[in-house]
C-alpha atoms as a PDB file:
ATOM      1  CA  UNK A   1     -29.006  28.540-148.889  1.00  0.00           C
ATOM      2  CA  UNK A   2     -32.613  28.049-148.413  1.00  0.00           C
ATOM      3  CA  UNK A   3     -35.283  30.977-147.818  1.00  0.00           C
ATOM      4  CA  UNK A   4     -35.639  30.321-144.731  1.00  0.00           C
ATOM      5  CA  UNK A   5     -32.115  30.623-143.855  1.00  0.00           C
ATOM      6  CA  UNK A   6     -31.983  33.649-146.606  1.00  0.00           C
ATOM      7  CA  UNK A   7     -34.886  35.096-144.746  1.00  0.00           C
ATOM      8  CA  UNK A   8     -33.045  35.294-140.870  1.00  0.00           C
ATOM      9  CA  UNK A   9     -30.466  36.056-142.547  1.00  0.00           C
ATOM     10  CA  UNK A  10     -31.198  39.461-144.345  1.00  0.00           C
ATOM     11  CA  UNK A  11     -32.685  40.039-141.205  1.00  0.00           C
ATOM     12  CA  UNK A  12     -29.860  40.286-139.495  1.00  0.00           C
ATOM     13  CA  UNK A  13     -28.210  42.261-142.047  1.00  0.00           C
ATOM     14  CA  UNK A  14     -30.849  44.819-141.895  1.00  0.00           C
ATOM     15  CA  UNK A  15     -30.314  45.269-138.029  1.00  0.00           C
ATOM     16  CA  UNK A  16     -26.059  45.233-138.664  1.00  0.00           C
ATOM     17  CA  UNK A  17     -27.095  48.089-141.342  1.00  0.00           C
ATOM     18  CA  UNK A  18     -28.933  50.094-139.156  1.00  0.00           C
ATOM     19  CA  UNK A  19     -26.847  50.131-136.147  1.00  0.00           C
ATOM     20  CA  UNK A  20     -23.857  50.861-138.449  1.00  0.00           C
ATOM     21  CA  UNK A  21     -25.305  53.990-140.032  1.00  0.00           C
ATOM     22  CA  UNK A  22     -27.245  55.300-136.876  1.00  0.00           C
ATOM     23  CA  UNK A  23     -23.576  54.507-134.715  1.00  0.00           C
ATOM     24  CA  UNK A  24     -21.225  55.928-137.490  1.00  0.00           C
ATOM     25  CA  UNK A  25     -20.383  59.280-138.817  1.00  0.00           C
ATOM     26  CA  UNK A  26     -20.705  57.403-142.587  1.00  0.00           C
ATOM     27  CA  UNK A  27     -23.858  58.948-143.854  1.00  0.00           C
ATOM     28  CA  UNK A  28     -22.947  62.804-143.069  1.00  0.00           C
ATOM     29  CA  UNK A  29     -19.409  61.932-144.253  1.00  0.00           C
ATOM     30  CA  UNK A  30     -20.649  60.610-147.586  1.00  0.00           C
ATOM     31  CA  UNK A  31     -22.387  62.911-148.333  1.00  0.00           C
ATOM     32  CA  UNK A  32     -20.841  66.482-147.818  1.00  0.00           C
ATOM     33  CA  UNK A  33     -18.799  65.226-151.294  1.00  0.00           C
ATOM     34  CA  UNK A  34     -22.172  66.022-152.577  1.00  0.00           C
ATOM     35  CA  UNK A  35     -22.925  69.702-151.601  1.00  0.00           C
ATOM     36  CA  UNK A  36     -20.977  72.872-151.707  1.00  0.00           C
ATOM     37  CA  UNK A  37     -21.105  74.952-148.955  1.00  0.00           C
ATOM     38  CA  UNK A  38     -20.118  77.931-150.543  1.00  0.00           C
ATOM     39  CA  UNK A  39     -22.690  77.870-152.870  1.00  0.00           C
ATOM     40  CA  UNK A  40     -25.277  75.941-150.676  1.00  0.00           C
ATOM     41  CA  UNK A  41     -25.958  74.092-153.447  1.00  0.00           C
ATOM     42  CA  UNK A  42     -26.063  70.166-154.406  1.00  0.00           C
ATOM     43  CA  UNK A  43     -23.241  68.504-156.818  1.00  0.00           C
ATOM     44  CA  UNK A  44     -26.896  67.769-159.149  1.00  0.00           C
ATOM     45  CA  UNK A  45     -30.002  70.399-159.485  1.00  0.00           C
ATOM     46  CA  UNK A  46     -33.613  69.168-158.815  1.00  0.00           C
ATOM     47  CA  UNK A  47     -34.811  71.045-160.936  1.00  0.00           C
ATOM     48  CA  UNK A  48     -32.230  70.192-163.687  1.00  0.00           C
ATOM     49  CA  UNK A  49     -35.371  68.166-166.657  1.00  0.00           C
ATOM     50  CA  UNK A  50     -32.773  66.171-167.922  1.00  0.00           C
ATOM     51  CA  UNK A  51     -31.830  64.199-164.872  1.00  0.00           C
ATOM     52  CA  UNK A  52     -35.305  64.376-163.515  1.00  0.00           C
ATOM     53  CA  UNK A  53     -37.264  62.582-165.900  1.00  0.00           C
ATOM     54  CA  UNK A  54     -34.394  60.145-166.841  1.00  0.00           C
ATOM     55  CA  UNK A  55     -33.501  59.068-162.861  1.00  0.00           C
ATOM     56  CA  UNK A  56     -37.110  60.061-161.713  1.00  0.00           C
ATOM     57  CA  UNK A  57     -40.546  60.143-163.437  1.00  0.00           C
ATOM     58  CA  UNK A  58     -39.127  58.163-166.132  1.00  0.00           C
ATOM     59  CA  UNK A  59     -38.267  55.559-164.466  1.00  0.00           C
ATOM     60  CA  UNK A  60     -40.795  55.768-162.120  1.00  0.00           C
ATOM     61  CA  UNK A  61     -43.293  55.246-164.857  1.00  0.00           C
ATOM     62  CA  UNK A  62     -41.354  52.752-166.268  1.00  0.00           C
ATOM     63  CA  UNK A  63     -41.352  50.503-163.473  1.00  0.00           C
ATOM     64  CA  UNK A  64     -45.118  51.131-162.880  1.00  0.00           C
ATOM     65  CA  UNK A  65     -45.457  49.793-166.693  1.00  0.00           C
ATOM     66  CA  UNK A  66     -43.351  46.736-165.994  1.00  0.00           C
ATOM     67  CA  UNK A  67     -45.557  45.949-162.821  1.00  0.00           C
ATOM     68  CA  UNK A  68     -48.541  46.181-164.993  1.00  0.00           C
ATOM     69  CA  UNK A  69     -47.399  43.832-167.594  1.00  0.00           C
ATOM     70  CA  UNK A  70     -46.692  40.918-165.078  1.00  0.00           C
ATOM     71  CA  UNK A  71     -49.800  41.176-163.760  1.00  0.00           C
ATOM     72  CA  UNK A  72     -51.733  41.386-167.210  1.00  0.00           C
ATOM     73  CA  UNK A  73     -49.044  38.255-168.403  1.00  0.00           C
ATOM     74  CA  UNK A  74     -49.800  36.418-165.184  1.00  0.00           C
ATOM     75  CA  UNK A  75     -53.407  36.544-165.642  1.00  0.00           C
ATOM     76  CA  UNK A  76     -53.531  36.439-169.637  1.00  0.00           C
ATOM     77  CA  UNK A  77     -51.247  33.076-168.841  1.00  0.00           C
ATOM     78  CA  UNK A  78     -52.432  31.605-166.230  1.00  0.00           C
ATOM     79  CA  UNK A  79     -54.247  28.639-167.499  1.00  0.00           C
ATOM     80  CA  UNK A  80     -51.670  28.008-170.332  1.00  0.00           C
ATOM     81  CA  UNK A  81     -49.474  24.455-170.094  1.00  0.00           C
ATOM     82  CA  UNK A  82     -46.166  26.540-171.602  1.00  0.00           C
ATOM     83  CA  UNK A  83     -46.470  29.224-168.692  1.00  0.00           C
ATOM     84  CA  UNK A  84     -46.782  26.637-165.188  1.00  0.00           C
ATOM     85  CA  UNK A  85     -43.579  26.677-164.491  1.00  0.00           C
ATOM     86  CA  UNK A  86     -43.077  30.563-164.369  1.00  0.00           C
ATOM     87  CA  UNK A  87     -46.349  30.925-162.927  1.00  0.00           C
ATOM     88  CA  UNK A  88     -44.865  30.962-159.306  1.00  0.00           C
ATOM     89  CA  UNK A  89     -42.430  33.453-160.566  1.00  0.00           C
ATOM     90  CA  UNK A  90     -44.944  35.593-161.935  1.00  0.00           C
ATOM     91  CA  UNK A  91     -46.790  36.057-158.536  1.00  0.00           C
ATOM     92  CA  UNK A  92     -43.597  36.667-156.759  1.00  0.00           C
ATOM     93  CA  UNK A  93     -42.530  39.749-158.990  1.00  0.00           C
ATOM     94  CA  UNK A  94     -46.046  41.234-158.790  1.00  0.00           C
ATOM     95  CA  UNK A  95     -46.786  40.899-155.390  1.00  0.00           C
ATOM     96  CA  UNK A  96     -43.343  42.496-154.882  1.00  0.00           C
ATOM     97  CA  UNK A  97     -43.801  44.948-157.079  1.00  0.00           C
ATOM     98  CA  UNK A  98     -46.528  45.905-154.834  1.00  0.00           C
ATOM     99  CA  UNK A  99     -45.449  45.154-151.472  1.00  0.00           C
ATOM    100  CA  UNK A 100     -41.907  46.985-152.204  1.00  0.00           C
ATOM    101  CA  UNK A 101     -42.512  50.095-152.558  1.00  0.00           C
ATOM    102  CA  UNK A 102     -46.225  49.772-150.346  1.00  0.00           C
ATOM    103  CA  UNK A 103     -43.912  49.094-147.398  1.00  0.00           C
ATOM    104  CA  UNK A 104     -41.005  51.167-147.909  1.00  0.00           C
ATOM    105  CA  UNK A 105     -43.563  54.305-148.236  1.00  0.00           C
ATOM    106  CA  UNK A 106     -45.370  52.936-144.802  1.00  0.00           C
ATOM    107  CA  UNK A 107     -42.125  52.982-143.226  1.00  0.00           C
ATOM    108  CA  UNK A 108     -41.596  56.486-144.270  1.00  0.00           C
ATOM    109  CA  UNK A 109     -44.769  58.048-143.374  1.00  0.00           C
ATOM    110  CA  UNK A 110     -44.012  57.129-139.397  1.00  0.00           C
ATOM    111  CA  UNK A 111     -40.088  57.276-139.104  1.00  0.00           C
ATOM    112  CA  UNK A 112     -40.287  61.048-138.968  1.00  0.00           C
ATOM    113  CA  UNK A 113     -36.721  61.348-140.739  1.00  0.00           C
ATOM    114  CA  UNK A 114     -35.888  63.939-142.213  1.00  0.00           C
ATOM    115  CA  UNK A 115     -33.947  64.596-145.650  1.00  0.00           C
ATOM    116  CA  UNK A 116     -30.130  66.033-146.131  1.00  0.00           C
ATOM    117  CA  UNK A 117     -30.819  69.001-147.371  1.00  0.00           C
ATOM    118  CA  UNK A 118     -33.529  69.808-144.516  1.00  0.00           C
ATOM    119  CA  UNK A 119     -30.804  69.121-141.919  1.00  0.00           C
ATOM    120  CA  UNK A 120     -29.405  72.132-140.182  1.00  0.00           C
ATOM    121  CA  UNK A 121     -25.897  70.573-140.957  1.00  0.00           C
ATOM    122  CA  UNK A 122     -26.612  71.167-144.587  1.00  0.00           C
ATOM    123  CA  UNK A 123     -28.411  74.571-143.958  1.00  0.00           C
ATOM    124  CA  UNK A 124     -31.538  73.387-143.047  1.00  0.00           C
ATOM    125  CA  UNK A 125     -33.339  73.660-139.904  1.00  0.00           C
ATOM    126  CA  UNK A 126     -33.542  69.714-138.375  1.00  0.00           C
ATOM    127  CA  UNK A 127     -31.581  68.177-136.467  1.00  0.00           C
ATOM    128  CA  UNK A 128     -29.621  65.260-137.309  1.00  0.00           C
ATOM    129  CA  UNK A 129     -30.770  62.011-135.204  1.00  0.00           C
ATOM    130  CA  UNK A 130     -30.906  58.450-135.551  1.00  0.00           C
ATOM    131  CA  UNK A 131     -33.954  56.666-136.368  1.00  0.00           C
ATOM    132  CA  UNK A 132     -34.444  55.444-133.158  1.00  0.00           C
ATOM    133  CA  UNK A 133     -33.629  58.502-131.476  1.00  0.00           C
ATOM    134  CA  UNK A 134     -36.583  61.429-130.796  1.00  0.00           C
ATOM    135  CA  UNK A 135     -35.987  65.160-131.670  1.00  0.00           C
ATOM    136  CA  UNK A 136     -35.144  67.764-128.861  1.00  0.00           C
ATOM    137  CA  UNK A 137     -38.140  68.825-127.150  1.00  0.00           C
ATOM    138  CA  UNK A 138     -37.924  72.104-128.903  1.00  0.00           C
ATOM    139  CA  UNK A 139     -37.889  70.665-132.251  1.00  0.00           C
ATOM    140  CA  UNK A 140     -41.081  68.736-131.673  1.00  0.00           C
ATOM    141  CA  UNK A 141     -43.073  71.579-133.127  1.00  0.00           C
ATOM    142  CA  UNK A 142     -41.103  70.924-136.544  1.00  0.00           C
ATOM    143  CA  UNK A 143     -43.319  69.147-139.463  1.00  0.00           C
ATOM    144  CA  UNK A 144     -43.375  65.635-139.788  1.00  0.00           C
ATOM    145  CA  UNK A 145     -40.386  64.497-142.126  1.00  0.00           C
ATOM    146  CA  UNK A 146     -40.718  61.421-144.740  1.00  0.00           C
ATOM    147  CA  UNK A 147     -37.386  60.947-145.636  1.00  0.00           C
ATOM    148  CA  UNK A 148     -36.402  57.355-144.111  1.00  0.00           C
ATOM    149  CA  UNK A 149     -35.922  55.188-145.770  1.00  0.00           C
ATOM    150  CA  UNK A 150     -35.321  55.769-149.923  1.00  0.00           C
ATOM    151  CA  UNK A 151     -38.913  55.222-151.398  1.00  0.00           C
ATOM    152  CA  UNK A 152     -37.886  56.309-154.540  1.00  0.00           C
ATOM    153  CA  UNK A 153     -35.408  53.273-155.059  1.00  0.00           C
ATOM    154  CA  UNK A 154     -37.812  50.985-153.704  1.00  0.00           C
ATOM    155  CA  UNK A 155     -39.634  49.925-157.143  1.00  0.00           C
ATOM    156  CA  UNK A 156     -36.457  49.502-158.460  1.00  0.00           C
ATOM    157  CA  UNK A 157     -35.037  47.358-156.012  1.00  0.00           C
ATOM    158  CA  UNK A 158     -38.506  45.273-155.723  1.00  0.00           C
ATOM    159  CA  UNK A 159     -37.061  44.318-159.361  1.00  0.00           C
ATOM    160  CA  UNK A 160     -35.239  41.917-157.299  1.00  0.00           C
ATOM    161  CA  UNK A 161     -38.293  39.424-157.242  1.00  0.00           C
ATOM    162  CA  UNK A 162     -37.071  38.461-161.317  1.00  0.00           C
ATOM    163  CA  UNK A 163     -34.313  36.078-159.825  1.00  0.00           C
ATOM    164  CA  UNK A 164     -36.953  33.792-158.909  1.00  0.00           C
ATOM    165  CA  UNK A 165     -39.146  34.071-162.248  1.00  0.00           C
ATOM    166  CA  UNK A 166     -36.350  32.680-164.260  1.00  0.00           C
ATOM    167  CA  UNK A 167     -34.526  29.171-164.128  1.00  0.00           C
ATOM    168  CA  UNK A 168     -30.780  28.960-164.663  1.00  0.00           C
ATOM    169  CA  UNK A 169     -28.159  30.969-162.875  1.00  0.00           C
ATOM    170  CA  UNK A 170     -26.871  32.807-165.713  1.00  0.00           C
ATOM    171  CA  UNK A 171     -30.580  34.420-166.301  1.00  0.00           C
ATOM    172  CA  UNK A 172     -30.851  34.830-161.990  1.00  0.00           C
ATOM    173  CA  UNK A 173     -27.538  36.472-161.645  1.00  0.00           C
ATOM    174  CA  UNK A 174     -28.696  39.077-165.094  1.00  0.00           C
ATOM    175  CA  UNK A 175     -31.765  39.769-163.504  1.00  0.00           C
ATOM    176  CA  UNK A 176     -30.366  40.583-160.012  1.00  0.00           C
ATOM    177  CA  UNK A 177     -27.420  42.536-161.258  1.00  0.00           C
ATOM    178  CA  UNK A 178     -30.425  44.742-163.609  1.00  0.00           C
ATOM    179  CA  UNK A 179     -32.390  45.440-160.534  1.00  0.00           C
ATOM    180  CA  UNK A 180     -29.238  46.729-158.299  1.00  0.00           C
ATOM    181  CA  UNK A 181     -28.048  48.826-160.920  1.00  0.00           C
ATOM    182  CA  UNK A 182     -31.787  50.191-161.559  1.00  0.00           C
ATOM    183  CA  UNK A 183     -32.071  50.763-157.684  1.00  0.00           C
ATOM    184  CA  UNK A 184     -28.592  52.285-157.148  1.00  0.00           C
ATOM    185  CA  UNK A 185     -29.015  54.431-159.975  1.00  0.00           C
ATOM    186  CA  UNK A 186     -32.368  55.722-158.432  1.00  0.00           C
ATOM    187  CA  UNK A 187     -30.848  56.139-155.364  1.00  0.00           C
ATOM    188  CA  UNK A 188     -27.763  57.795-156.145  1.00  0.00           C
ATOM    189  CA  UNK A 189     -29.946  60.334-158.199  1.00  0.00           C
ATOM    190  CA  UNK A 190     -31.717  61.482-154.786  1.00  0.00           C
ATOM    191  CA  UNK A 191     -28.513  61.100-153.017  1.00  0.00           C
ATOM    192  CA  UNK A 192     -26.769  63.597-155.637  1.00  0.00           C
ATOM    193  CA  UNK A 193     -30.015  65.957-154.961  1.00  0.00           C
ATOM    194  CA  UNK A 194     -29.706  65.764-151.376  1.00  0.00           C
ATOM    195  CA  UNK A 195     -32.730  64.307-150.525  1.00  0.00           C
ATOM    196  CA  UNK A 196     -31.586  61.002-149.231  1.00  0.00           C
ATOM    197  CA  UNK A 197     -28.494  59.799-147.611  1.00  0.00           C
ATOM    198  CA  UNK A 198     -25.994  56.142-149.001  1.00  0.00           C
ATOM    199  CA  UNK A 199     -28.079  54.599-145.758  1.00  0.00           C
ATOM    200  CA  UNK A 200     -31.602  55.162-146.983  1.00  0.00           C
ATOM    201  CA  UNK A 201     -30.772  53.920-150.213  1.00  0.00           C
ATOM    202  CA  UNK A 202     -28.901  50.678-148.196  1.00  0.00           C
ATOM    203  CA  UNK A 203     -31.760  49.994-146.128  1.00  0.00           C
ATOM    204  CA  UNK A 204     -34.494  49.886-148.645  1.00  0.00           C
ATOM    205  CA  UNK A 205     -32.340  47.389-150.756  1.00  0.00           C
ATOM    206  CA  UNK A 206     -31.903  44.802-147.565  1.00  0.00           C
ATOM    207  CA  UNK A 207     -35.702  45.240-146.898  1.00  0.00           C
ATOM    208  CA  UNK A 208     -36.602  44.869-150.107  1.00  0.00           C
ATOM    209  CA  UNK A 209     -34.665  41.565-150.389  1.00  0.00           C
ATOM    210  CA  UNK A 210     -36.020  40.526-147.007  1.00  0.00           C
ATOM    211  CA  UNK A 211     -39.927  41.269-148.242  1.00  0.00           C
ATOM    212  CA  UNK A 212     -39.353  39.863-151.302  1.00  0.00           C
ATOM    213  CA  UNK A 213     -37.841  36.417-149.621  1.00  0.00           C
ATOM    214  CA  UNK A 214     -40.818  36.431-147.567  1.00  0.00           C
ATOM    215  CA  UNK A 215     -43.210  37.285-150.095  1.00  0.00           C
ATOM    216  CA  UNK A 216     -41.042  33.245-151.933  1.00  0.00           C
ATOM    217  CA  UNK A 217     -41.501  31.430-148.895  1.00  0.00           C
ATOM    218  CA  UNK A 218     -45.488  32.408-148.613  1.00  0.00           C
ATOM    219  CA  UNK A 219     -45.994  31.595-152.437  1.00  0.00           C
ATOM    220  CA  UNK A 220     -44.433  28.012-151.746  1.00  0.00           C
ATOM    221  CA  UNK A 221     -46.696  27.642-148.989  1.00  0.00           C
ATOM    222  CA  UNK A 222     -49.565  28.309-150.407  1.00  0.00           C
ATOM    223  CA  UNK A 223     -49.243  26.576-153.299  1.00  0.00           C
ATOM    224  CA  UNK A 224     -48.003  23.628-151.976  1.00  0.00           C
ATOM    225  CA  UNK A 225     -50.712  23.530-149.149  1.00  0.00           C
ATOM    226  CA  UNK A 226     -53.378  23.649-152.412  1.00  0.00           C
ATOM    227  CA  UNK A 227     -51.159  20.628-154.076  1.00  0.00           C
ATOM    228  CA  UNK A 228     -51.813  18.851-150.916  1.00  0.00           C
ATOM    229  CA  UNK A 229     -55.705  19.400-150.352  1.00  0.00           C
END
């Protein structure tokens, strides 16, 4: 399939995805196997170190240490003959690495969603709407939420940009497979938490394929519009 096709595609995808979870009971239903209502408390504690700075800030800075060493590789590299043909890689996994998580946050800061475990279904004191949907007038007074979609997840998921650094399929399919289970296990962290519902975590996967496809096809333009001048 070419990224063109790829691109349209995901797109789609992303707009099935939404409608799905905003039309569906899935997201609520999913998670309630993650909190105790007789406790009020969630199936993993936020403030439990262990699980924190594994699924959390150690990843986190993890990631932002990977990010850093493309970039330093792609521009300790980029004149050498033995590097060319990863170079186009190279620019595709840092400017994702950037552009991930960049747009996933910008997308958070104006959805005004809130969390699970601010929702008044889960003892909190939102109600629960669909991103497209506006709260009550007498919830307008309630503080701007940040919850839609999973930010957290996003750097792993922008991991996604290593299928096209490497060449053969074995090496593509490794790399993808790595970033999924990096993302999903970032995502299921906040999920077990309650700070994010499966959806969250779904949509920032499908948009960070879709930036990251996008992010491909403007590379290959570029450089092929400087081959031709």
């Amino acid at each position: 399939m070419t990224p063109v096709k790829q691109l349209w595609l995901t797109a789609i995808v992303l707009l099935i995805a939404i409608l799905f979870f905003g039309l569906s009971p899935t997201d609520v239903w999913v998670q309630r196997h993650f909190y105790n209502p007789l406790t009020h408390e969630w199936i993993v504690d936020t403030h439990n170190e262990v699980a924190k700075f594994i699924f959390y800030d150690g990843i986190k800075r993890l990631l932002i240490f990977v990010a850093v060493f493309f970039l330093f590789l792609l521009i300790a590299t980029w004149k050498k003959q033995w590097m060319r043909s990863y170079r186009r890689g190279l620019i595709i996994v840092v400017l994702s690495s950037i552009a991930v998580p960049l747009v996933v946050g910008s997308l958070k800061a104006v959805t005004n969603m809130p969390c699970p475990k601010s929702l008044d279904i889960f003892e909190g004191t939102y109600p629960h709407t669909c991103v497209w949907e506006k709260y009550p007038a007498k919830e307008c007074h309630l503080e701007k939420q940040k919850c839609w979609p999973a930010g957290h997840a996003s750097g792993g998921f922008a991991l996604l940009s290593l299928i096209f650094l490497f060449h053969t399929r074995n090496n593509k399919i490794l790399a993808g497979s790595t970033a999924i289970v990096i993302g999903w296990s970032m995502g299921s962290y906040k999920m077990l938490i309650g700070d994010h519902f499966l959806s969250h975590t779904v949509i920032t996967m499908i948009v960070a394929w879709l930036l990251i496809v996008f992010i491909a096809l403007s590379v290959d333009w570029i450089m092929g519009q400087k081959r031709n001048a």
